[in-house]
C-alpha atoms as a PDB file:
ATOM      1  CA  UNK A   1      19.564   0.825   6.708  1.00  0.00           C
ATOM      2  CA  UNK A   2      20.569  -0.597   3.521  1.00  0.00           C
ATOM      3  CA  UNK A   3      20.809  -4.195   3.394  1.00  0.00           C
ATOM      4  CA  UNK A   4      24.169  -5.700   1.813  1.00  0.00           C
ATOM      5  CA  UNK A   5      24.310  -9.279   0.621  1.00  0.00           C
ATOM      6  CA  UNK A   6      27.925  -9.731   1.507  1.00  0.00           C
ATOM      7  CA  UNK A   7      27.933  -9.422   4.600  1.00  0.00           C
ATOM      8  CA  UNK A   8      26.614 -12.279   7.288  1.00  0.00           C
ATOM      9  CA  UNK A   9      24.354 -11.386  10.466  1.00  0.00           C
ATOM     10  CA  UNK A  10      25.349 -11.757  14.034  1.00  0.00           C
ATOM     11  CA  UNK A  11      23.023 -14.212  15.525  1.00  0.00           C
ATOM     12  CA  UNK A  12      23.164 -13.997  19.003  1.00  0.00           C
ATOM     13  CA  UNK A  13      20.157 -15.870  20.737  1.00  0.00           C
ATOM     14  CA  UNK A  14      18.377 -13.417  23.119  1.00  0.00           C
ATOM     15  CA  UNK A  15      15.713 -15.559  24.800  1.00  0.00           C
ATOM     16  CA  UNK A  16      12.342 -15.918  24.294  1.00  0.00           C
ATOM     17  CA  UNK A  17       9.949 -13.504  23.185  1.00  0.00           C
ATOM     18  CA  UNK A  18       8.374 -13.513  26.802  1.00  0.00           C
ATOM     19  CA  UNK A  19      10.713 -10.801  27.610  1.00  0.00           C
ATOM     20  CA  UNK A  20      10.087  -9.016  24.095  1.00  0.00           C
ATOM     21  CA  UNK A  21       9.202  -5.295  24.360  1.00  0.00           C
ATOM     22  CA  UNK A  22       6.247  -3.928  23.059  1.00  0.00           C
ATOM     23  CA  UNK A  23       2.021  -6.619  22.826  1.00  0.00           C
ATOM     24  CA  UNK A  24      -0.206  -6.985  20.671  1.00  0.00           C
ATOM     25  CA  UNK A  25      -2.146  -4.030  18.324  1.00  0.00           C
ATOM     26  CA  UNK A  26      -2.267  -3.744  14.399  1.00  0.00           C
ATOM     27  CA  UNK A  27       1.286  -2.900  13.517  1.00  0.00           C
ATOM     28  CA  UNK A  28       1.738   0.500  15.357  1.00  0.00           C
ATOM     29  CA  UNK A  29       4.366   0.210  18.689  1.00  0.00           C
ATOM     30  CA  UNK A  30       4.184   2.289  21.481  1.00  0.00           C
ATOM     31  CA  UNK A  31       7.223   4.212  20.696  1.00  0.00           C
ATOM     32  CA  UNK A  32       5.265   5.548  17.304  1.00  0.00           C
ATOM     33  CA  UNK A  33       7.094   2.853  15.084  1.00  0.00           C
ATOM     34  CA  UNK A  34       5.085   1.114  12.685  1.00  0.00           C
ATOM     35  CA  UNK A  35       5.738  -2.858  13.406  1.00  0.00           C
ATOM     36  CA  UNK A  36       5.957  -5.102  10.209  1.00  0.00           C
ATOM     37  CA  UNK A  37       5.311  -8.559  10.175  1.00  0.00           C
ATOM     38  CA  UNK A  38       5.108 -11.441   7.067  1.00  0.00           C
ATOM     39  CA  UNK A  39       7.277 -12.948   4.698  1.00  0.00           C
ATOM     40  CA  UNK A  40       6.714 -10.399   1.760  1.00  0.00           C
ATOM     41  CA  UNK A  41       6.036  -7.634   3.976  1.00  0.00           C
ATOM     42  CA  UNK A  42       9.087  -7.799   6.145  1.00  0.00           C
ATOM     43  CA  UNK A  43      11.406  -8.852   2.993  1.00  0.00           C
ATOM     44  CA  UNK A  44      10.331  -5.860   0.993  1.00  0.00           C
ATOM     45  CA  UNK A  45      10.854  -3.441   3.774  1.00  0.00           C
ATOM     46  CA  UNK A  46      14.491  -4.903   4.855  1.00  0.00           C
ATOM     47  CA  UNK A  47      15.164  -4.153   1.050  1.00  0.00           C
ATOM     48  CA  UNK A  48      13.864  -1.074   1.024  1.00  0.00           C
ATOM     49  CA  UNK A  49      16.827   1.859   1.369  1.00  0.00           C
ATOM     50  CA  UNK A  50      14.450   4.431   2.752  1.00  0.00           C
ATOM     51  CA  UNK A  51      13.856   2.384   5.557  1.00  0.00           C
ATOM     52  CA  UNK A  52      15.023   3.207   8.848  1.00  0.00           C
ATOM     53  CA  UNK A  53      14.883  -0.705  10.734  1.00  0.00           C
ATOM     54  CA  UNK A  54      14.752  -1.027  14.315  1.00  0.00           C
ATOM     55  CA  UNK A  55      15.105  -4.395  15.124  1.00  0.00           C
ATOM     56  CA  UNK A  56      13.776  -8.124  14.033  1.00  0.00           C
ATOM     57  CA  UNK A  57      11.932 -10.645  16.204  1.00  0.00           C
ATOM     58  CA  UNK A  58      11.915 -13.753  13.962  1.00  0.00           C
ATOM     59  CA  UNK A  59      12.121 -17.590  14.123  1.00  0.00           C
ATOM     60  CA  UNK A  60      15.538 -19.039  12.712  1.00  0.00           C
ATOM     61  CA  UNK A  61      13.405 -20.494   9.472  1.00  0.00           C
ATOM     62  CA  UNK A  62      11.913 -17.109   9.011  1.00  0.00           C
ATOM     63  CA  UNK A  63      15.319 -15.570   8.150  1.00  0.00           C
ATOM     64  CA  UNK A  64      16.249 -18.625   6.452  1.00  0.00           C
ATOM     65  CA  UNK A  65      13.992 -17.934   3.863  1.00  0.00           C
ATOM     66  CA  UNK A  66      14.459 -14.134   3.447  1.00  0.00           C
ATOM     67  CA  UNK A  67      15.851 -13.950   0.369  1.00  0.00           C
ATOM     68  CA  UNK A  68      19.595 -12.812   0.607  1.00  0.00           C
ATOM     69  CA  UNK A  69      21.164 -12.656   4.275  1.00  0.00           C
ATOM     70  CA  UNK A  70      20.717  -9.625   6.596  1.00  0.00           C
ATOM     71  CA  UNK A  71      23.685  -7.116   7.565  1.00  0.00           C
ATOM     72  CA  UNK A  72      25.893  -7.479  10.208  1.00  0.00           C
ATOM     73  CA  UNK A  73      25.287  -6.850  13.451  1.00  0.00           C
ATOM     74  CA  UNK A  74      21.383  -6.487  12.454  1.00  0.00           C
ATOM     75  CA  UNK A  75      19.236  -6.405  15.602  1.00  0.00           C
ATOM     76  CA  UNK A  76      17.671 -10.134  15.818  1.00  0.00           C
ATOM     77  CA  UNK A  77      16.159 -11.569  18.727  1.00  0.00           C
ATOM     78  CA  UNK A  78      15.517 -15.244  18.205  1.00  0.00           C
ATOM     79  CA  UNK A  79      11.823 -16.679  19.189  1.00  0.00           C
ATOM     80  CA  UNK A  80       9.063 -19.496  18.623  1.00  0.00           C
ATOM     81  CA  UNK A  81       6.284 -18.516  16.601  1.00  0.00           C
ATOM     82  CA  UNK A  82       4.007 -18.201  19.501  1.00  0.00           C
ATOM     83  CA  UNK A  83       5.505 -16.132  21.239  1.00  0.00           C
ATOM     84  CA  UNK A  84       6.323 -13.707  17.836  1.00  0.00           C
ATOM     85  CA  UNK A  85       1.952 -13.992  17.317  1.00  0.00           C
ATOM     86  CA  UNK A  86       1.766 -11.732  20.962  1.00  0.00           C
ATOM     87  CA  UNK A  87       3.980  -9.106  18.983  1.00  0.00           C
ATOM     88  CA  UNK A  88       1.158  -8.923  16.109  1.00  0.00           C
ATOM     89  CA  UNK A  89      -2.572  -8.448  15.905  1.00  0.00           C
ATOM     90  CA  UNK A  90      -4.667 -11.404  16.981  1.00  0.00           C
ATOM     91  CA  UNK A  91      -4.544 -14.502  14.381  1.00  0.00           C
ATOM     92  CA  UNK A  92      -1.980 -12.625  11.879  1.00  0.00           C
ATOM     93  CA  UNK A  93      -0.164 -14.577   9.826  1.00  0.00           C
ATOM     94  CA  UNK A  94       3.468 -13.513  10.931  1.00  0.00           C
ATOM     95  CA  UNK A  95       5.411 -16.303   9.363  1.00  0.00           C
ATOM     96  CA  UNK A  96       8.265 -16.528  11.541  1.00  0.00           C
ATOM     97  CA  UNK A  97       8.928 -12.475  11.024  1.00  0.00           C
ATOM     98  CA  UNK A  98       8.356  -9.119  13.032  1.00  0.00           C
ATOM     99  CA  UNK A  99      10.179  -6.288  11.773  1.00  0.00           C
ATOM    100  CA  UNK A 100       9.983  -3.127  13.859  1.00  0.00           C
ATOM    101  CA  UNK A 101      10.952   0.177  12.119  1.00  0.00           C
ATOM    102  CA  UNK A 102      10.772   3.903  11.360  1.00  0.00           C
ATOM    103  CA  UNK A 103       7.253   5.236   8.814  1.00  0.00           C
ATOM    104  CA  UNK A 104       8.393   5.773   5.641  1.00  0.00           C
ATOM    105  CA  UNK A 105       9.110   9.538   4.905  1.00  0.00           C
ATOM    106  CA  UNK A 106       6.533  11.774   3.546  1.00  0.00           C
ATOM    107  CA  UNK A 107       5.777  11.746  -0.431  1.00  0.00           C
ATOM    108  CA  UNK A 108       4.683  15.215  -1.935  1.00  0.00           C
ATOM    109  CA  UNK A 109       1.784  15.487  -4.745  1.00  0.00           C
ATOM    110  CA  UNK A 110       4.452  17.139  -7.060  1.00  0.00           C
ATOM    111  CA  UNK A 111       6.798  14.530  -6.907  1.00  0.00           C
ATOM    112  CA  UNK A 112       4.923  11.915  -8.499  1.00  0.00           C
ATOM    113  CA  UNK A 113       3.180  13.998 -11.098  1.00  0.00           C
ATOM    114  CA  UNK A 114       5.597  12.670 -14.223  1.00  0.00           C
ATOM    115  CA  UNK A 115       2.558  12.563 -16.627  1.00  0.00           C
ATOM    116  CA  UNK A 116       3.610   9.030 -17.774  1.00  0.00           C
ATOM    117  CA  UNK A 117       0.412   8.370 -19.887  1.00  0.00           C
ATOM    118  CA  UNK A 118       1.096   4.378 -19.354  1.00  0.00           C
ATOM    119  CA  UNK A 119       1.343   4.993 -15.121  1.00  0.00           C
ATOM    120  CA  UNK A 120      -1.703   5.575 -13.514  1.00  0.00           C
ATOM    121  CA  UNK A 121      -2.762   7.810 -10.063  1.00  0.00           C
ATOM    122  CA  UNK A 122      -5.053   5.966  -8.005  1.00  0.00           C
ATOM    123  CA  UNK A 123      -6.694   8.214  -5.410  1.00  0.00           C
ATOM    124  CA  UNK A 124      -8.704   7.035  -2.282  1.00  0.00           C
ATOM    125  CA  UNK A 125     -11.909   9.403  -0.978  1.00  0.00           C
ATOM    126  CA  UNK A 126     -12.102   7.946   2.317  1.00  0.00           C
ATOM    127  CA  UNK A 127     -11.262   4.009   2.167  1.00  0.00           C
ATOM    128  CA  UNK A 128     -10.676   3.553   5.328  1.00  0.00           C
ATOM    129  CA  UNK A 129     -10.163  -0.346   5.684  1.00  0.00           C
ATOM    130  CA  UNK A 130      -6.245  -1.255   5.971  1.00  0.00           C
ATOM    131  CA  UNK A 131      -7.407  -4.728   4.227  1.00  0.00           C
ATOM    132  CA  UNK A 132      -8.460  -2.713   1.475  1.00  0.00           C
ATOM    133  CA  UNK A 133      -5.786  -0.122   1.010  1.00  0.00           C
ATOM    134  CA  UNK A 134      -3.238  -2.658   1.414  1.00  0.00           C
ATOM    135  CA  UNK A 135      -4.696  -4.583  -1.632  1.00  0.00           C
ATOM    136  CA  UNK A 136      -5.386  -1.468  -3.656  1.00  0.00           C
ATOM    137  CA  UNK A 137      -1.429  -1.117  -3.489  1.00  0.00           C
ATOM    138  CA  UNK A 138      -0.784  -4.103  -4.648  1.00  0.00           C
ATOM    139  CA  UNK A 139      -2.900  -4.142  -7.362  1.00  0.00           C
ATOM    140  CA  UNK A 140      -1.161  -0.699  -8.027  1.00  0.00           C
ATOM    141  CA  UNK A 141       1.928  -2.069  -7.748  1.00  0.00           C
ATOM    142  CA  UNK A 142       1.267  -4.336 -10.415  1.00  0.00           C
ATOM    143  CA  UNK A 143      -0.542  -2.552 -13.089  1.00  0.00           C
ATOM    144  CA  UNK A 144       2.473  -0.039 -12.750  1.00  0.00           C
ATOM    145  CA  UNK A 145       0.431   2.803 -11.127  1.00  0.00           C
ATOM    146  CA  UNK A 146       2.609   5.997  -9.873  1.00  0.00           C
ATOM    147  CA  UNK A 147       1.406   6.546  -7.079  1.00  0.00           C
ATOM    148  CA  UNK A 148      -2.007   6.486  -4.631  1.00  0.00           C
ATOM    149  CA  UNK A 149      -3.425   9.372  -3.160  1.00  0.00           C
ATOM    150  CA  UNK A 150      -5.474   9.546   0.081  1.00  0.00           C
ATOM    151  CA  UNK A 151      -6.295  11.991   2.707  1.00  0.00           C
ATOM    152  CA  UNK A 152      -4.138  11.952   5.439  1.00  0.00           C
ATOM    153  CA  UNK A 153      -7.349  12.459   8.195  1.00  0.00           C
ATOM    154  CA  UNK A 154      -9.737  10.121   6.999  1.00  0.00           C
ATOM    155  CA  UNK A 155      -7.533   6.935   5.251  1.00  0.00           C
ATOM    156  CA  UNK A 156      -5.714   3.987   7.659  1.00  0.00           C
ATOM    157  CA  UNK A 157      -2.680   4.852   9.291  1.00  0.00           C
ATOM    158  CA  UNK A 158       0.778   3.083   8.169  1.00  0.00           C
ATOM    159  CA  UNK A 159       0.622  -0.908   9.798  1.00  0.00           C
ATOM    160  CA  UNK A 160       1.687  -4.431   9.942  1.00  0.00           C
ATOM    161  CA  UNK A 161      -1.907  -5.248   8.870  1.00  0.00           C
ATOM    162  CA  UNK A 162      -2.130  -2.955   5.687  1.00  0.00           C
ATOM    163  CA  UNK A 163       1.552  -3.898   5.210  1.00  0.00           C
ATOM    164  CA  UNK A 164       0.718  -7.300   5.377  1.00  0.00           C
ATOM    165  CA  UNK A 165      -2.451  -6.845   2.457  1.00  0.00           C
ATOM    166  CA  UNK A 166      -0.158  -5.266   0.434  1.00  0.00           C
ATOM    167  CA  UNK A 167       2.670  -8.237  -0.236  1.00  0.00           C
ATOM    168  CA  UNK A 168       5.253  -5.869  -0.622  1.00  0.00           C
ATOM    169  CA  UNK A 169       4.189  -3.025  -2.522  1.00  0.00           C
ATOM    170  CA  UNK A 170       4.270  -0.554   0.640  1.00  0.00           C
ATOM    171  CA  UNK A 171       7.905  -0.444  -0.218  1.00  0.00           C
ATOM    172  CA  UNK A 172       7.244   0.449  -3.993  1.00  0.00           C
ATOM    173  CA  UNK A 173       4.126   2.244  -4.473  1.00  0.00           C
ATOM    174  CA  UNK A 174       4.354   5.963  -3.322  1.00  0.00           C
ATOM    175  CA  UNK A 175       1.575   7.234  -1.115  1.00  0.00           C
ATOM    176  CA  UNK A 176       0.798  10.728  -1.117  1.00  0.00           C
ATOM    177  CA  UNK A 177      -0.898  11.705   1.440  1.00  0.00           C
ATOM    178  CA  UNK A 178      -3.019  15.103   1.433  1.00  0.00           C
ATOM    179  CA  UNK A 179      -4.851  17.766   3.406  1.00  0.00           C
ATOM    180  CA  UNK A 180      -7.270  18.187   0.896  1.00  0.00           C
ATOM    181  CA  UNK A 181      -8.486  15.744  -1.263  1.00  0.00           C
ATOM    182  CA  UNK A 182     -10.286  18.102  -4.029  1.00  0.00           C
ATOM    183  CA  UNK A 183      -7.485  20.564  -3.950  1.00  0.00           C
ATOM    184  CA  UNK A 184      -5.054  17.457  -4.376  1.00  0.00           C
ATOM    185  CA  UNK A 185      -7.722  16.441  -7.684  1.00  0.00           C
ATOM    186  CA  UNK A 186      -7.184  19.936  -8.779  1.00  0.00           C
ATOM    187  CA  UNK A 187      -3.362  19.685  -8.854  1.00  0.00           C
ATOM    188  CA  UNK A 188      -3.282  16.182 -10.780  1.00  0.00           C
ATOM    189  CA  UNK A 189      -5.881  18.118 -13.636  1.00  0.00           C
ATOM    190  CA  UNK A 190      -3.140  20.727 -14.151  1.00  0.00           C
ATOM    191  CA  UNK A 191      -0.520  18.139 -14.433  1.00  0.00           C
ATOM    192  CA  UNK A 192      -2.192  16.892 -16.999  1.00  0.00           C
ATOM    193  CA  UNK A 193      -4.136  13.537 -15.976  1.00  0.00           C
ATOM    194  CA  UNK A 194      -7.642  12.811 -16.722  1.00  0.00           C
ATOM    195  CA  UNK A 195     -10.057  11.840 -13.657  1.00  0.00           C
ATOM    196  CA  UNK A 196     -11.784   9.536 -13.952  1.00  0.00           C
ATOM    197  CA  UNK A 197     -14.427   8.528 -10.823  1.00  0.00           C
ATOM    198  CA  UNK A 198     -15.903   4.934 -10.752  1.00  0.00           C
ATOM    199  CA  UNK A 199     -19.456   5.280  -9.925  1.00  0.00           C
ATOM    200  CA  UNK A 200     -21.757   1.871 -10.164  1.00  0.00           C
ATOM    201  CA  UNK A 201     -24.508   4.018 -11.629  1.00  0.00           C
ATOM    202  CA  UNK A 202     -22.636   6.024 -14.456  1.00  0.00           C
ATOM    203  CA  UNK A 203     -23.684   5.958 -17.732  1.00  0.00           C
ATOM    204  CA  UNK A 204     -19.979   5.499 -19.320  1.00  0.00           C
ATOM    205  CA  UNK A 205     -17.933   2.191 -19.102  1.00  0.00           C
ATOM    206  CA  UNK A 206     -14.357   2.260 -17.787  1.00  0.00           C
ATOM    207  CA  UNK A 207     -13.201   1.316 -21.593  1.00  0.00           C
ATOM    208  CA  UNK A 208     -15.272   4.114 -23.042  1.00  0.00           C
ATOM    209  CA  UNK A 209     -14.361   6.789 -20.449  1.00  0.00           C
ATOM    210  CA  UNK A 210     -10.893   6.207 -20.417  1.00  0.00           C
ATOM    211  CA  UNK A 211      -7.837   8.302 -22.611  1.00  0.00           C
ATOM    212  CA  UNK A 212      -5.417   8.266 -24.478  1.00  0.00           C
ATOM    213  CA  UNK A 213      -2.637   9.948 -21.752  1.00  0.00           C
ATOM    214  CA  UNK A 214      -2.406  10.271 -18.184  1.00  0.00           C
ATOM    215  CA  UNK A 215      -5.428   9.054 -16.204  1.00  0.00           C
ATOM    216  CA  UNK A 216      -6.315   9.014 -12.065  1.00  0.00           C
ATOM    217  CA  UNK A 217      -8.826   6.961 -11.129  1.00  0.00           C
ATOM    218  CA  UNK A 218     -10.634   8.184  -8.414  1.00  0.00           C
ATOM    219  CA  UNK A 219     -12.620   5.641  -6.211  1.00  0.00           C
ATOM    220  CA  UNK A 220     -14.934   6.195  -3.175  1.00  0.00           C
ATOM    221  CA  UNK A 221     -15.821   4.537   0.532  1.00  0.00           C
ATOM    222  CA  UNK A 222     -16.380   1.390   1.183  1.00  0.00           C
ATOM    223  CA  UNK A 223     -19.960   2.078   2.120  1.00  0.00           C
ATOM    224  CA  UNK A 224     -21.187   5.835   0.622  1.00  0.00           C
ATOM    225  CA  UNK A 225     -18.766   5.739  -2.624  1.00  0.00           C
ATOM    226  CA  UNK A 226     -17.502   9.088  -3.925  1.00  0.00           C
ATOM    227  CA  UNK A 227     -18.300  12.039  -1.686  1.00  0.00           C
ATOM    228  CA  UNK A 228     -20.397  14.949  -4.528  1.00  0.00           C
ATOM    229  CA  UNK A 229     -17.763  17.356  -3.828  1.00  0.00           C
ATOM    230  CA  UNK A 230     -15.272  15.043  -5.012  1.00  0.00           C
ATOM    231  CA  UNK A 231     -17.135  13.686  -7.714  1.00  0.00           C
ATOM    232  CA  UNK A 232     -17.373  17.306  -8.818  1.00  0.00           C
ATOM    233  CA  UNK A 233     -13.701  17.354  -9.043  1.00  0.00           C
ATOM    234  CA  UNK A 234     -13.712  14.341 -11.504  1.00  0.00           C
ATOM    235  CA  UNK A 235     -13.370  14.661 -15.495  1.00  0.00           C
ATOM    236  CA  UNK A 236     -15.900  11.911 -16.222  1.00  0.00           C
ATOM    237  CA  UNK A 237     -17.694   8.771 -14.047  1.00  0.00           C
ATOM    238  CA  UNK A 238     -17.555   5.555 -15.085  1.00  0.00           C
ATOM    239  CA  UNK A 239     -18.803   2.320 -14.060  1.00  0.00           C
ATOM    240  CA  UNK A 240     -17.508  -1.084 -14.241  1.00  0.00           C
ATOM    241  CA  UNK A 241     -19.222  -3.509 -17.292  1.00  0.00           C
ATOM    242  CA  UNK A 242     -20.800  -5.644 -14.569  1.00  0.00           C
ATOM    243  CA  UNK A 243     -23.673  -7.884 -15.350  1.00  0.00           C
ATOM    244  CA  UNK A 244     -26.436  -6.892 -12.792  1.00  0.00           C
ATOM    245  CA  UNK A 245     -26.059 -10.258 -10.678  1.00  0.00           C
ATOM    246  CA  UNK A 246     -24.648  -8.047  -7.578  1.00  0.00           C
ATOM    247  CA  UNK A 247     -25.449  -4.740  -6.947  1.00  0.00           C
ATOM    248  CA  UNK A 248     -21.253  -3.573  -6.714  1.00  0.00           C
ATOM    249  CA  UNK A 249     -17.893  -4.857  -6.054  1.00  0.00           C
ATOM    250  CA  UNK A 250     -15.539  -4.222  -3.161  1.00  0.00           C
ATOM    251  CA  UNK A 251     -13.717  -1.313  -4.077  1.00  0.00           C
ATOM    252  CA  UNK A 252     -10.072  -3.018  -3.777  1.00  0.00           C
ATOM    253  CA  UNK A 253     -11.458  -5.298  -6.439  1.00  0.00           C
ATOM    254  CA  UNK A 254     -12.966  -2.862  -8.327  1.00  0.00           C
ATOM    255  CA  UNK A 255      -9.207  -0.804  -7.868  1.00  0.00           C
ATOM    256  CA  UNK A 256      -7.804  -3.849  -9.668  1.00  0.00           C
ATOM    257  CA  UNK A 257     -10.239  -4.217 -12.284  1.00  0.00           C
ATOM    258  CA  UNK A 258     -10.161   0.051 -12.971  1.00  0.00           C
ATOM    259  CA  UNK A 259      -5.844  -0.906 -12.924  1.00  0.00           C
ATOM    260  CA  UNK A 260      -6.357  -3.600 -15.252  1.00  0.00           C
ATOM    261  CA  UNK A 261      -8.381  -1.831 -18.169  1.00  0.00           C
ATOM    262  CA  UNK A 262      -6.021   1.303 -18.070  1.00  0.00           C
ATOM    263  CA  UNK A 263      -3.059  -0.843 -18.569  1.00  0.00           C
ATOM    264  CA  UNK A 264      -4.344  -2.701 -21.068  1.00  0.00           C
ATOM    265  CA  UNK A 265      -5.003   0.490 -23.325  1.00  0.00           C
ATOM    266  CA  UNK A 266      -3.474   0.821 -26.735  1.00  0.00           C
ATOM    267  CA  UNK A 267      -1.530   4.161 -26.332  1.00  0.00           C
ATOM    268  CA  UNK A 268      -0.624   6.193 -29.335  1.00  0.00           C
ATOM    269  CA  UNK A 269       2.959   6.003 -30.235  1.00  0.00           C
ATOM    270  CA  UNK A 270       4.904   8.998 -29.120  1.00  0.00           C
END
């Protein structure tokens, strides 16, 4: 549903969210709808055309502070902010907004593969944490990066929690996700990008190992790093110019850090 700012919302008070459908759980509701919830989350995803929206559970100063007004007839049903936190996963930070809707449609590999040498692909082996995906795409959204690649059997599901860690960028970053992860590597070679796998112990630094075109940085696990097969399936490893103090970094800050150094590259002038 496209969301019009011309238009003003029917606000018919519907009780309290005592008899809301649906408890508590990390974003997913039991009809298979991925539940939303925060003020950059939900606002991103009511702007976002290729959402389908269900409905809204949200305190009256939660949509006062959306920015722009919602359509008519939009499904609200006014609450207090406790009873909104029994919609969300324990302790979230809902902010006076639940947002109930439809997954976002399926992105193909090919699709994204534009071979803008200034956009980055960021591609996940196994990160598993929603926390940490979540704020790998928004540090992707930032730097500018295409796209993020993960496997679709071992990387979080769409939620209100990795929603929530990314601020937004759910709605602007497109995630691809594949079957296979080295075939998927293979694909983004041919199209032209350089891969590039951050490894603590490699002998290059990001700065040194990076191009001048198209590059996808390739980042492992939160605990292992990058599986061998995958590293196999990498162009060069590099490692981040760290001092020694700490062994590594967590690898959404080491995402942004990766993001940082390949936008800040002097590209040749086409």
């Amino acid at each position: 549903m496209k969301r019009k700012t011309d238009e003003r919302p029917t606000r018919a008070l519907r009780g309290r969210a005592g008899r809301m459908q649906g408890g508590r759980g990390s974003g997913r509701a039991s009809t298979g709808a991925v539940r939303l919830w925060g003020h950059h989350a939900v606002e991103a995803a009511l702007k976002n055309p290729e959402r389908n929206h269900r409905k809204l559970w949200a305190t009256r100063e939660g949509v006062a502070a959306l920015d722009g007004e919602l359509p008519a007839n939009f499904p609200v049903e006014y609450a207090q902010g406790a009873d909104l936190a029994r919609l969300v996963a324990r302790d979230a930070p809902h902010q006076g907004l639940v947002l109930e809707c439809d997954a976002l449609e399926d992105v193909f590999l090919g699709d994204v593969l534009d071979g803008d040498p200034a956009r980055p692909i960021v591609v996940l082996d196994q990160v598993t944490d929603p926390h940490n995906v979540g704020a790998i795409l928004r540090s992707a959204a930032a730097f500018g990066a295409v796209a993020l690649v993960t496997q679709d059997r071992h990387s979080p599901p769409e939620s209100g929690t990795l929603a929530k860690s990314a601020s937004g960028a759910l709605e602007v970053v497109p995630w691809v996700r594949v079957v296979n992860l080295a075939r998927a590597l293979e694909e983004i070679a041919e199209a032209g990008y350089w891969r590039i796998g951050l490894d603590g112990t490699a002998p290059l630094t990001i700065a040194e190992a990076l191009p001048n075109g198209p590059v996808a940085l390739v980042l492992g696990s939160e605990g292992d790093g990058l599986r061998h097969n995958i590293t196999q399936h990498c162009d060069a490893l590099a490692r981040l110019p760290m001092t020694g103090a700490i062994e590594s970094l967590n690898v959404s800050n080491a995402a942004a850090i990766a993001l940082y150094a390949a936008a800040a590259r002097e590209l040749p002038e086409e």
